[in-house]
C-alpha atoms as a PDB file:
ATOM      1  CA  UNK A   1     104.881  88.348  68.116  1.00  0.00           C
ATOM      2  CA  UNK A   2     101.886  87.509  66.236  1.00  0.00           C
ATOM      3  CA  UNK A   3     102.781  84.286  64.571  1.00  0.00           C
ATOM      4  CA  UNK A   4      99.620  83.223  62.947  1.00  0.00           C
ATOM      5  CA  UNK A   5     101.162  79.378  62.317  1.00  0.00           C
ATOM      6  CA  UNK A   6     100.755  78.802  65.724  1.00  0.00           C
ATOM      7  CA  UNK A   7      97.345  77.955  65.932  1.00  0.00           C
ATOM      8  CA  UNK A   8      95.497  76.194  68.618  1.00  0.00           C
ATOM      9  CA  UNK A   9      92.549  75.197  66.808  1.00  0.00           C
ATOM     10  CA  UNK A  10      90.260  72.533  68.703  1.00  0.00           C
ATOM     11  CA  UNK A  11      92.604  72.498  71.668  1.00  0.00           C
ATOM     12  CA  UNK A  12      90.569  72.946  75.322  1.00  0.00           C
ATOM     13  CA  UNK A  13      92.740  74.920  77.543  1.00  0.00           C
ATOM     14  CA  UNK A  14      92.365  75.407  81.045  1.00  0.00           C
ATOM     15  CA  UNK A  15      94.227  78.756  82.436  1.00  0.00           C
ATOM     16  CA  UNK A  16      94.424  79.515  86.105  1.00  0.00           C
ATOM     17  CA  UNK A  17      94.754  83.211  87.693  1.00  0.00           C
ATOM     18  CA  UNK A  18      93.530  84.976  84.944  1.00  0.00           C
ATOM     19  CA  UNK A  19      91.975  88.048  86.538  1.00  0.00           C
ATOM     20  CA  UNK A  20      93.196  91.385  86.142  1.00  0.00           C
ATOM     21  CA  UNK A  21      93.190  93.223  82.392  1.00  0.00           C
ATOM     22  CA  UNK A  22      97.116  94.186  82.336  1.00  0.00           C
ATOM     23  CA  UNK A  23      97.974  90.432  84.301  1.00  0.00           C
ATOM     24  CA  UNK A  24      99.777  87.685  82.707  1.00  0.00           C
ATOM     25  CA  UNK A  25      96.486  85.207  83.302  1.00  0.00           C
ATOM     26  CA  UNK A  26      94.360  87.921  81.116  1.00  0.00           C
ATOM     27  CA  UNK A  27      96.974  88.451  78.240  1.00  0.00           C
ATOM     28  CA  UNK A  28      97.428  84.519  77.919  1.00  0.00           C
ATOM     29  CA  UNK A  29      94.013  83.953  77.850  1.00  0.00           C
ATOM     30  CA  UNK A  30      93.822  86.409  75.056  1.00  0.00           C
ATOM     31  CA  UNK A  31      96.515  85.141  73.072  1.00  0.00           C
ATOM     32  CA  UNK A  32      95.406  81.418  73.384  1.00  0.00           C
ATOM     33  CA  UNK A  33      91.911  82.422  72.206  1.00  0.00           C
ATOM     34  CA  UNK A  34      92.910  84.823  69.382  1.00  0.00           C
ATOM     35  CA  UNK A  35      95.027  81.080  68.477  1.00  0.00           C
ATOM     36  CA  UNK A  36      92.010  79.198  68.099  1.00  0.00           C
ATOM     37  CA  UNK A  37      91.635  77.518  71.570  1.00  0.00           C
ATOM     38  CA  UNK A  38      88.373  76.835  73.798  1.00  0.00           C
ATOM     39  CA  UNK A  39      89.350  78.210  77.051  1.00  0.00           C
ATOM     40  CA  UNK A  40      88.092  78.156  80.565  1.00  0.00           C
ATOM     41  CA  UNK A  41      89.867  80.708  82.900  1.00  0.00           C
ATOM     42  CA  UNK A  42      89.528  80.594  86.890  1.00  0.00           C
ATOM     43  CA  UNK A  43      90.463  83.754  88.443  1.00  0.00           C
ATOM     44  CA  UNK A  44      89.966  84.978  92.375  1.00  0.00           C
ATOM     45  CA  UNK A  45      89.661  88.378  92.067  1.00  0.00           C
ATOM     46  CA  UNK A  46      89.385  88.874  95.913  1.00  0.00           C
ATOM     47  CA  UNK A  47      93.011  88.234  96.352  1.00  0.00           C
ATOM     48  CA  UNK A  48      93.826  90.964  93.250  1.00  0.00           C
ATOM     49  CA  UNK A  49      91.608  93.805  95.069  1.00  0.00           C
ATOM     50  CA  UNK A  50      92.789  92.877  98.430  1.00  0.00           C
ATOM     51  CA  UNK A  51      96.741  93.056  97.582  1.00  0.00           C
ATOM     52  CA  UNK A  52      95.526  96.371  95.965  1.00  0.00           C
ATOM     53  CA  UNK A  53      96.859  95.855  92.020  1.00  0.00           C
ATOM     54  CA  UNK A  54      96.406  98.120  89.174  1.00  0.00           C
ATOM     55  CA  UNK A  55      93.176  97.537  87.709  1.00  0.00           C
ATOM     56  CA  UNK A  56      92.096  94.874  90.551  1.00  0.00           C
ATOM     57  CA  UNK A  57      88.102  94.741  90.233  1.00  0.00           C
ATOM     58  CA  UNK A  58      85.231  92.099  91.930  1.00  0.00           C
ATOM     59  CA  UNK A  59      84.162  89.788  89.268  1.00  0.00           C
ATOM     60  CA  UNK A  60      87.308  90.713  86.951  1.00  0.00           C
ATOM     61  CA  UNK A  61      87.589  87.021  85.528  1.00  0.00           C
ATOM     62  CA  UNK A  62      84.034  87.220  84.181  1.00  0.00           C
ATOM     63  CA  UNK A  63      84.263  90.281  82.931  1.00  0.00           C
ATOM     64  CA  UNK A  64      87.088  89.570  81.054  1.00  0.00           C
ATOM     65  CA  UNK A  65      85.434  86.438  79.807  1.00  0.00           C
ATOM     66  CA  UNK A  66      82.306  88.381  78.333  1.00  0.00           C
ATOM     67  CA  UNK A  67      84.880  91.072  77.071  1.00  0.00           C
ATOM     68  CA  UNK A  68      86.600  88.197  74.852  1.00  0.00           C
ATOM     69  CA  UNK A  69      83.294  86.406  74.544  1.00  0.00           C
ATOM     70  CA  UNK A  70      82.109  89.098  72.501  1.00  0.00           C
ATOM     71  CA  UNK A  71      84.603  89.626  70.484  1.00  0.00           C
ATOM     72  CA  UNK A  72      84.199  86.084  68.980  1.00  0.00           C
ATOM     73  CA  UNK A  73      86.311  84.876  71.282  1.00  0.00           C
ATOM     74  CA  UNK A  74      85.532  80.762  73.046  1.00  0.00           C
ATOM     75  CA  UNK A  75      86.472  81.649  76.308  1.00  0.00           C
ATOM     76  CA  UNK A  76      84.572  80.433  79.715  1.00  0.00           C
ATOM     77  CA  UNK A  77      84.888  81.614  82.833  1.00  0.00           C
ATOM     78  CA  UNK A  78      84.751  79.161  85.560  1.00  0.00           C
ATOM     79  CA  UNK A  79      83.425  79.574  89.481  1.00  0.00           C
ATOM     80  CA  UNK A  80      85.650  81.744  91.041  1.00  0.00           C
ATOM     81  CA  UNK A  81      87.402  80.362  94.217  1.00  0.00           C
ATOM     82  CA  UNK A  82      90.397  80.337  96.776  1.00  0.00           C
ATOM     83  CA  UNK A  83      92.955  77.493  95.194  1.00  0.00           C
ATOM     84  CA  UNK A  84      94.002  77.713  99.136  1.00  0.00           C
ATOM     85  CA  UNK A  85      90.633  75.965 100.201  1.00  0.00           C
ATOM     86  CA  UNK A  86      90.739  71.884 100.068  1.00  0.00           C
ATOM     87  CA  UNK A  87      88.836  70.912  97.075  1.00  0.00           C
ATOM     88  CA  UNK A  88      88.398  73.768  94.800  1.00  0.00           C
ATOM     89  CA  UNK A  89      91.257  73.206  92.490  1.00  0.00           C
ATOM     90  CA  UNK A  90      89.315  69.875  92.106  1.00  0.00           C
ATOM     91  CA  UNK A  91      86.460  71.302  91.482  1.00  0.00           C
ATOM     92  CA  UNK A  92      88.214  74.114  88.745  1.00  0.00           C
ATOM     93  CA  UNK A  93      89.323  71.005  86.641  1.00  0.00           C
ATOM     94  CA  UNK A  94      85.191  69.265  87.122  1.00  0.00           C
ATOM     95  CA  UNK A  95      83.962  72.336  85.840  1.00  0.00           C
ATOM     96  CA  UNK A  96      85.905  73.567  83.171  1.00  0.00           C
ATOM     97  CA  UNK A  97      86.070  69.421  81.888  1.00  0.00           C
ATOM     98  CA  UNK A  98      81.856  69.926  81.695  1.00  0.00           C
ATOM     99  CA  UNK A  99      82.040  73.343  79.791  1.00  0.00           C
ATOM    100  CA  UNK A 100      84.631  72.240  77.307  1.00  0.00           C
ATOM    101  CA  UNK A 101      84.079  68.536  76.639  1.00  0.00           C
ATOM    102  CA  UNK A 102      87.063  67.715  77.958  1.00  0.00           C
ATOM    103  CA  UNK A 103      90.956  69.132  78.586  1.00  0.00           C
ATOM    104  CA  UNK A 104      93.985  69.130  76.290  1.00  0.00           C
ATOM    105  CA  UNK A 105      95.683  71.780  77.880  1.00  0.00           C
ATOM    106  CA  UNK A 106      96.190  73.833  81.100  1.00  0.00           C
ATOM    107  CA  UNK A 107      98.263  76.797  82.123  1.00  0.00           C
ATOM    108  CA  UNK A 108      98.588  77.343  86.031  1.00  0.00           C
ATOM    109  CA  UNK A 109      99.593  80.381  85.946  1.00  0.00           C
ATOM    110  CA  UNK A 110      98.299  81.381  89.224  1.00  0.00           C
ATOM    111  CA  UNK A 111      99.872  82.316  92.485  1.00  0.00           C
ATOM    112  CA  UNK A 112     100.162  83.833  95.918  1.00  0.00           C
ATOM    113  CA  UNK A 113     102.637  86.497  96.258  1.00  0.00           C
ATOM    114  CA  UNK A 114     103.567  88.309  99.735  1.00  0.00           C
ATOM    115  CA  UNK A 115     106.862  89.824 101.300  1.00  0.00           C
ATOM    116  CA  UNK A 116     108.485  88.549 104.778  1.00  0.00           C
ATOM    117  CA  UNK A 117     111.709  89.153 105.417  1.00  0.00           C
ATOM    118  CA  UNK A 118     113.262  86.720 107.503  1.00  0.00           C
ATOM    119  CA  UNK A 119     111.912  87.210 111.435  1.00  0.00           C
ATOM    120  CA  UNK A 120     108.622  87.465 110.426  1.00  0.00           C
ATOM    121  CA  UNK A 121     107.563  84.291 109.064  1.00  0.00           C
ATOM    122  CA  UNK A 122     104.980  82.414 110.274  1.00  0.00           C
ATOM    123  CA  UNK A 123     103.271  79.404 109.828  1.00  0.00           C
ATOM    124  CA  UNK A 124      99.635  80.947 108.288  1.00  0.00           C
ATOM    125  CA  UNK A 125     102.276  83.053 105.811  1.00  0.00           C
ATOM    126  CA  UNK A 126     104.205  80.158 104.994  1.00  0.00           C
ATOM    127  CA  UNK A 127     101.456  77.798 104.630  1.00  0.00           C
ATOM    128  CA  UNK A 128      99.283  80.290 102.241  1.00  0.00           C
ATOM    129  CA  UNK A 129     102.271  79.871  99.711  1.00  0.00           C
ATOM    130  CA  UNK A 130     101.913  75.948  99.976  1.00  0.00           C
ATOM    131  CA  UNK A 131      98.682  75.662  99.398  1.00  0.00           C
ATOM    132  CA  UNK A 132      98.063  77.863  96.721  1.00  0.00           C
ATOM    133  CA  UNK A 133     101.139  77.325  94.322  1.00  0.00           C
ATOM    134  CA  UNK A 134     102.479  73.940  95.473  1.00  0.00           C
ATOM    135  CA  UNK A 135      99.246  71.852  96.512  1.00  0.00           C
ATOM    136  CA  UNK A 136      96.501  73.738  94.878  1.00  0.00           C
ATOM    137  CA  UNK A 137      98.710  72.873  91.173  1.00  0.00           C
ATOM    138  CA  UNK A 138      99.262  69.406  92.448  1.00  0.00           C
ATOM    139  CA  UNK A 139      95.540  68.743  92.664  1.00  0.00           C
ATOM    140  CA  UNK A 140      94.871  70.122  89.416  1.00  0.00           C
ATOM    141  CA  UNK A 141      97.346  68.611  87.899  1.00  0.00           C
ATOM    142  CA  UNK A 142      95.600  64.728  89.509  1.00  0.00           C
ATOM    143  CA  UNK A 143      92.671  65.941  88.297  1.00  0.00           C
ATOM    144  CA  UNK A 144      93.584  66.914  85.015  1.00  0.00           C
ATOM    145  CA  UNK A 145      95.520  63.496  84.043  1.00  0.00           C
ATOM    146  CA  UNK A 146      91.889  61.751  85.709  1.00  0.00           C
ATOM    147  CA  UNK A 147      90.349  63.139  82.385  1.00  0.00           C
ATOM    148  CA  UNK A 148      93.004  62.882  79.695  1.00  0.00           C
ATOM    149  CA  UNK A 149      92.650  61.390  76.290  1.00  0.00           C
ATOM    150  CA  UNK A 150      95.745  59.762  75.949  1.00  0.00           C
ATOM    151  CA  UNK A 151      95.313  59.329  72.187  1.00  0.00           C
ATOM    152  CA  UNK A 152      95.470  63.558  71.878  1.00  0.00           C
ATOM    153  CA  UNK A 153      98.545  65.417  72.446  1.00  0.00           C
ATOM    154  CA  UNK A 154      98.191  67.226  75.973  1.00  0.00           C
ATOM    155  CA  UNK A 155     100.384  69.722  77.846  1.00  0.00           C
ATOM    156  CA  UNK A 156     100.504  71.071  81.136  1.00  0.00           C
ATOM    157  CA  UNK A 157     102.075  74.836  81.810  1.00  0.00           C
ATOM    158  CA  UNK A 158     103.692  75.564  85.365  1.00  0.00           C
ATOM    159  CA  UNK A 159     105.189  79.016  85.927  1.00  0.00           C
ATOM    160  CA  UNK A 160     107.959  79.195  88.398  1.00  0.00           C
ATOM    161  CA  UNK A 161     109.929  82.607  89.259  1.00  0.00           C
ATOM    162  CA  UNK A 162     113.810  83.589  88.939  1.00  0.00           C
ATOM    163  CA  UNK A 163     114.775  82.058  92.733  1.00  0.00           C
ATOM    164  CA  UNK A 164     116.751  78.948  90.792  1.00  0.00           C
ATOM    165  CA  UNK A 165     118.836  82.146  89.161  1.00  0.00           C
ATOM    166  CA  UNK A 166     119.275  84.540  92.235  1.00  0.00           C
ATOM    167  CA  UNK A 167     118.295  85.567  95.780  1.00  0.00           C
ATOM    168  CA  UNK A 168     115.112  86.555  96.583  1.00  0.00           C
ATOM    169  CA  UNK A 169     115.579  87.112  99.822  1.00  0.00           C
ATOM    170  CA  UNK A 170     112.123  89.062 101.399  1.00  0.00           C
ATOM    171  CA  UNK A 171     109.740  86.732 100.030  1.00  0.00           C
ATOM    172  CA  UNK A 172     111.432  83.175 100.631  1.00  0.00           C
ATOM    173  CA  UNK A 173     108.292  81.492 101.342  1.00  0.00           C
ATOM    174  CA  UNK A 174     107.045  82.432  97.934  1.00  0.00           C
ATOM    175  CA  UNK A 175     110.776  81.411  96.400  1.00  0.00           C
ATOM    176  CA  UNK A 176     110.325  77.829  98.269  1.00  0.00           C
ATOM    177  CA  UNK A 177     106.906  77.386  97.338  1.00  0.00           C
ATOM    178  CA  UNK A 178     108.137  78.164  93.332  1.00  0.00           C
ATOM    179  CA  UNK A 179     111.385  76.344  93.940  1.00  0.00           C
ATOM    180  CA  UNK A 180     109.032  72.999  94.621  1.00  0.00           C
ATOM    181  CA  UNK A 181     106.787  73.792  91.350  1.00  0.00           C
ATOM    182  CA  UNK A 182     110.243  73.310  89.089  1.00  0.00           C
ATOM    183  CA  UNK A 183     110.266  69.803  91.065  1.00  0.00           C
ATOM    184  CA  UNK A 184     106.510  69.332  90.452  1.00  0.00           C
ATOM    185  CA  UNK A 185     107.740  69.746  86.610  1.00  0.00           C
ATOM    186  CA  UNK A 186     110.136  67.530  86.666  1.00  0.00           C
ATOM    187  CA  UNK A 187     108.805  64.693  88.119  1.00  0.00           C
ATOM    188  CA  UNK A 188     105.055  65.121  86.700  1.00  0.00           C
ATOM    189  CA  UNK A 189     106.944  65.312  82.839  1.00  0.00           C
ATOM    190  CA  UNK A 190     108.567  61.341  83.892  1.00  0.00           C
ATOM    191  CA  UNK A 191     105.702  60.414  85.493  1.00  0.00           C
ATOM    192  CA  UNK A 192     102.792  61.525  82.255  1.00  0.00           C
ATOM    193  CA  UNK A 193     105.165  61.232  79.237  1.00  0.00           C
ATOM    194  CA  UNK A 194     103.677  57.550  78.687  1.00  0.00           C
ATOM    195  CA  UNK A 195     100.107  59.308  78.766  1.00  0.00           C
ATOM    196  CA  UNK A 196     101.129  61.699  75.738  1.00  0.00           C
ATOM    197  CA  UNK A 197     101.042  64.190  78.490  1.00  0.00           C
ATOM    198  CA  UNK A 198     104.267  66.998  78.244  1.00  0.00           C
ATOM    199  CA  UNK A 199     104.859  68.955  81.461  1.00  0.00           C
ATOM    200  CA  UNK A 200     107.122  72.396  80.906  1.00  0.00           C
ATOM    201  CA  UNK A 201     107.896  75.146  83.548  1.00  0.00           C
ATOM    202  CA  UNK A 202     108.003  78.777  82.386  1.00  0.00           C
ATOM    203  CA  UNK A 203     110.369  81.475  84.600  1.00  0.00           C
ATOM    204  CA  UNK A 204     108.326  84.843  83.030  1.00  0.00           C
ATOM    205  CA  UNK A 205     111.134  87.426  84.394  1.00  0.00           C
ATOM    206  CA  UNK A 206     110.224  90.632  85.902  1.00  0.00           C
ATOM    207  CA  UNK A 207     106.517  91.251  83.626  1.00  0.00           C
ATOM    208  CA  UNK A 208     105.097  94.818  83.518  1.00  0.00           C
ATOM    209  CA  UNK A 209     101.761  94.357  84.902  1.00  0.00           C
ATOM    210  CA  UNK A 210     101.529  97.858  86.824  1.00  0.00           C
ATOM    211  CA  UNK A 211     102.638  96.197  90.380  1.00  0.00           C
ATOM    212  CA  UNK A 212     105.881  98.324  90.507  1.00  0.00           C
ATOM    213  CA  UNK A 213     106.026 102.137  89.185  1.00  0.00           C
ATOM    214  CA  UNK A 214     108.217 105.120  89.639  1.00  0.00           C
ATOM    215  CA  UNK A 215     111.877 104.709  90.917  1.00  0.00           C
ATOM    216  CA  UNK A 216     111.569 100.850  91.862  1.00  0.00           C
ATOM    217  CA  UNK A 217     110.059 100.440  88.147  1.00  0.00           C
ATOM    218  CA  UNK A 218     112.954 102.633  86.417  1.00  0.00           C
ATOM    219  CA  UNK A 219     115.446 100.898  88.671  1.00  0.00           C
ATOM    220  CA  UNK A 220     114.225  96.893  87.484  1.00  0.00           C
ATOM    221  CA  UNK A 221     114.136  98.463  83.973  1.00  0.00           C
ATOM    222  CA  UNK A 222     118.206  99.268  83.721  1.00  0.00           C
ATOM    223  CA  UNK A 223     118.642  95.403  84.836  1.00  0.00           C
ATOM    224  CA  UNK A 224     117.711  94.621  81.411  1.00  0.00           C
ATOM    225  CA  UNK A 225     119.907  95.187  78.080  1.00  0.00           C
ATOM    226  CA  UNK A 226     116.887  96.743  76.363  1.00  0.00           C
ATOM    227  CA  UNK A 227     116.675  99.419  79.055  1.00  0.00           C
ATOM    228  CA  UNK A 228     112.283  98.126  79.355  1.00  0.00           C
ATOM    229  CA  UNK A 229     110.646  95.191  81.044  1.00  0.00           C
ATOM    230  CA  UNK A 230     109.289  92.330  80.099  1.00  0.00           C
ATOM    231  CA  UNK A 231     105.511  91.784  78.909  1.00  0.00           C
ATOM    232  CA  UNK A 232     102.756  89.943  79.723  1.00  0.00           C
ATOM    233  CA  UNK A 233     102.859  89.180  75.938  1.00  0.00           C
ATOM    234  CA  UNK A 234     106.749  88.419  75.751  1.00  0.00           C
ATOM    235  CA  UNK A 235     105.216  85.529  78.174  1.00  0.00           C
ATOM    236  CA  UNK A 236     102.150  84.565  75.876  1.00  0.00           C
ATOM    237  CA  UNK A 237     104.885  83.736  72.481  1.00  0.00           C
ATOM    238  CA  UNK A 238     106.791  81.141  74.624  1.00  0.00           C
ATOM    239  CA  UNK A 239     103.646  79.808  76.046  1.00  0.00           C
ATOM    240  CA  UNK A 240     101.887  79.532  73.155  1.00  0.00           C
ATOM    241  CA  UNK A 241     104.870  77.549  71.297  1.00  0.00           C
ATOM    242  CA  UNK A 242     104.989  75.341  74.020  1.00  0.00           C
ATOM    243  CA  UNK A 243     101.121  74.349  73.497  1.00  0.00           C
ATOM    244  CA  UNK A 244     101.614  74.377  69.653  1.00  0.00           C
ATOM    245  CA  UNK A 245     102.581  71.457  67.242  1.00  0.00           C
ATOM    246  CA  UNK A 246     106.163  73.264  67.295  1.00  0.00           C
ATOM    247  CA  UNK A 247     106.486  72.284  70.932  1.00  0.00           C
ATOM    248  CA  UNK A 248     105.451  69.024  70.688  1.00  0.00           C
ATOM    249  CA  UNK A 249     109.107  67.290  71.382  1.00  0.00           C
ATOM    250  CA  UNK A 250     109.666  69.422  74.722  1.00  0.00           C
ATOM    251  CA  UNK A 251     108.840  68.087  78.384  1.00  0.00           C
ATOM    252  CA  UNK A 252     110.790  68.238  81.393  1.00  0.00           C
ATOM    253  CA  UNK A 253     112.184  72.052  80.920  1.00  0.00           C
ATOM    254  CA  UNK A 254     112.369  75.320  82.840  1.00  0.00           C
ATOM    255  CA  UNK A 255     112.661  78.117  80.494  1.00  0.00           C
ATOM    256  CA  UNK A 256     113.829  81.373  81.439  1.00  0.00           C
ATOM    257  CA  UNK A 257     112.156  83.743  78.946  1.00  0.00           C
ATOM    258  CA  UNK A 258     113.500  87.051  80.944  1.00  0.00           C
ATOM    259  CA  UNK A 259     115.433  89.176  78.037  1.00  0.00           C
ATOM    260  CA  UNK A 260     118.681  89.082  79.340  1.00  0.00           C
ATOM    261  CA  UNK A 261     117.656  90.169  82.537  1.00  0.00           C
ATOM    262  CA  UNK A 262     120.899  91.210  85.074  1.00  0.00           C
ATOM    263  CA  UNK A 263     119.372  90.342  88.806  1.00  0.00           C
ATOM    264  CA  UNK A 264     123.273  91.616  89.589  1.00  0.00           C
ATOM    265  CA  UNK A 265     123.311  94.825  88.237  1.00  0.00           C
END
């Protein structure tokens, strides 16, 4: 979709995990900017190159950010940094407040992502899901309401995955760690609605960002009506309403934006 009356003009966006070129992070940061937004995007490539995904690169978020940059483009990128290390989602919100003037906005879109089947859980492999997508977005989210301008419209993006819909049963600490970010949503929309502060929760679907191929890709492809995946963009059109003046009487929800997806097939 490429709605141009939903602009972002003046808004100052913050968007975590934007790293790799074909990601989610990349394509909203795209979207948002081609909308008129100032962004600041905070990627750690480290964890992209070390899971091994398509396209993963060292320095990917700044790359991006130049790439954008110079095609008259306002996007930042910010230090990058492990959200699992005590005060550097603090510090993500510190900087990208001093680059932009300020925050209206923020997408945490990031997230840490491994398999274990039941058996081989452990603490370290539960705890790096905690930190990352339950605490690390906490923290931001403190941060971010430290700075607000309660007199501007502001809105916070969560992403959570499709556990509330189905079992996903070989990467449970992932599904509880996403399970507590539609709580975080929830209770941070009643807590900041007085501050003019909406909270939403987006559930992407299955997004085609090169991390599956051959059988196991055709195979997640007939689960869907169209017979194709999601996109990264598909993602970017709710997203972007959400921010936009056309979202402006939604807080509180989880919205499934997965095309009809059939996890029982």
């Amino acid at each position: 979709m490429n709605n141009s009356s939903l602009r972002l003009d003046g808004q100052r966006i913050l968007i975590t995990g934007v790293s790799r070129p074909v990601g989610i992070g990349a394509t909203l940061a795209r979207r948002f900017a081609e909308a008129g937004a100032n962004l600041a995007i905070h990627g750690f490539s480290d964890y992209d190159v070390l899971m091994g995904f398509k396209s993963a690169a060292p320095k990917a978020t700044e790359t991006l950010a130049k790439q954008l940059h110079a095609s008259g483009l306002s996007v930042t990128a910010l230090t990058s940094g492990d959200l699992a290390k005590p005060g550097v989602a603090e510090n993500v919100v510190t900087e990208a407040t001093a680059k932009l003037g300020g925050l209206d906005g923020m997408i945490l879109n990031h997230a840490y992502s491994t398999y274990g089947e039941i058996g081989q859980w452990t603490p370290e492999h539960i705890d790096a899901h905690l930190h990352v997508n339950v605490r690390a977005s906490m923290m931001i989210i403190q941060a971010f309401v430290s700075q607000a301008d309660t007199a501007r419209s502001n809105a916070i993006t969560l992403f959570t995955s499709g556990q509330y819909l189905g079992p996903m049963t070989n990467e449970i600490a992932y599904c509880v760690s996403k399970e507590a970010i539609i709580g975080l949503c929830r209770q941070a929309a009643y807590l900041l609605g007085a501050k003019n502060i909406r909270v939403n929760c987006i559930n992407p679907g299955p997004n085609d960002t090169g991390y599956c191929v051959g059988e196991a890709h055709a195979a997640v492809a007939s689960m869907f009506p169209l017979g194709h995946w999601g996109t990264p963009d598909d993602t970017a059109d709710l997203a972007l309403f959400l921010h936009s003046a056309y979202g402006k009487w939604i807080t509180g929800q989880v919205i499934a934006s997965e095309g009809g997806f059939n996890r029982y097939k």
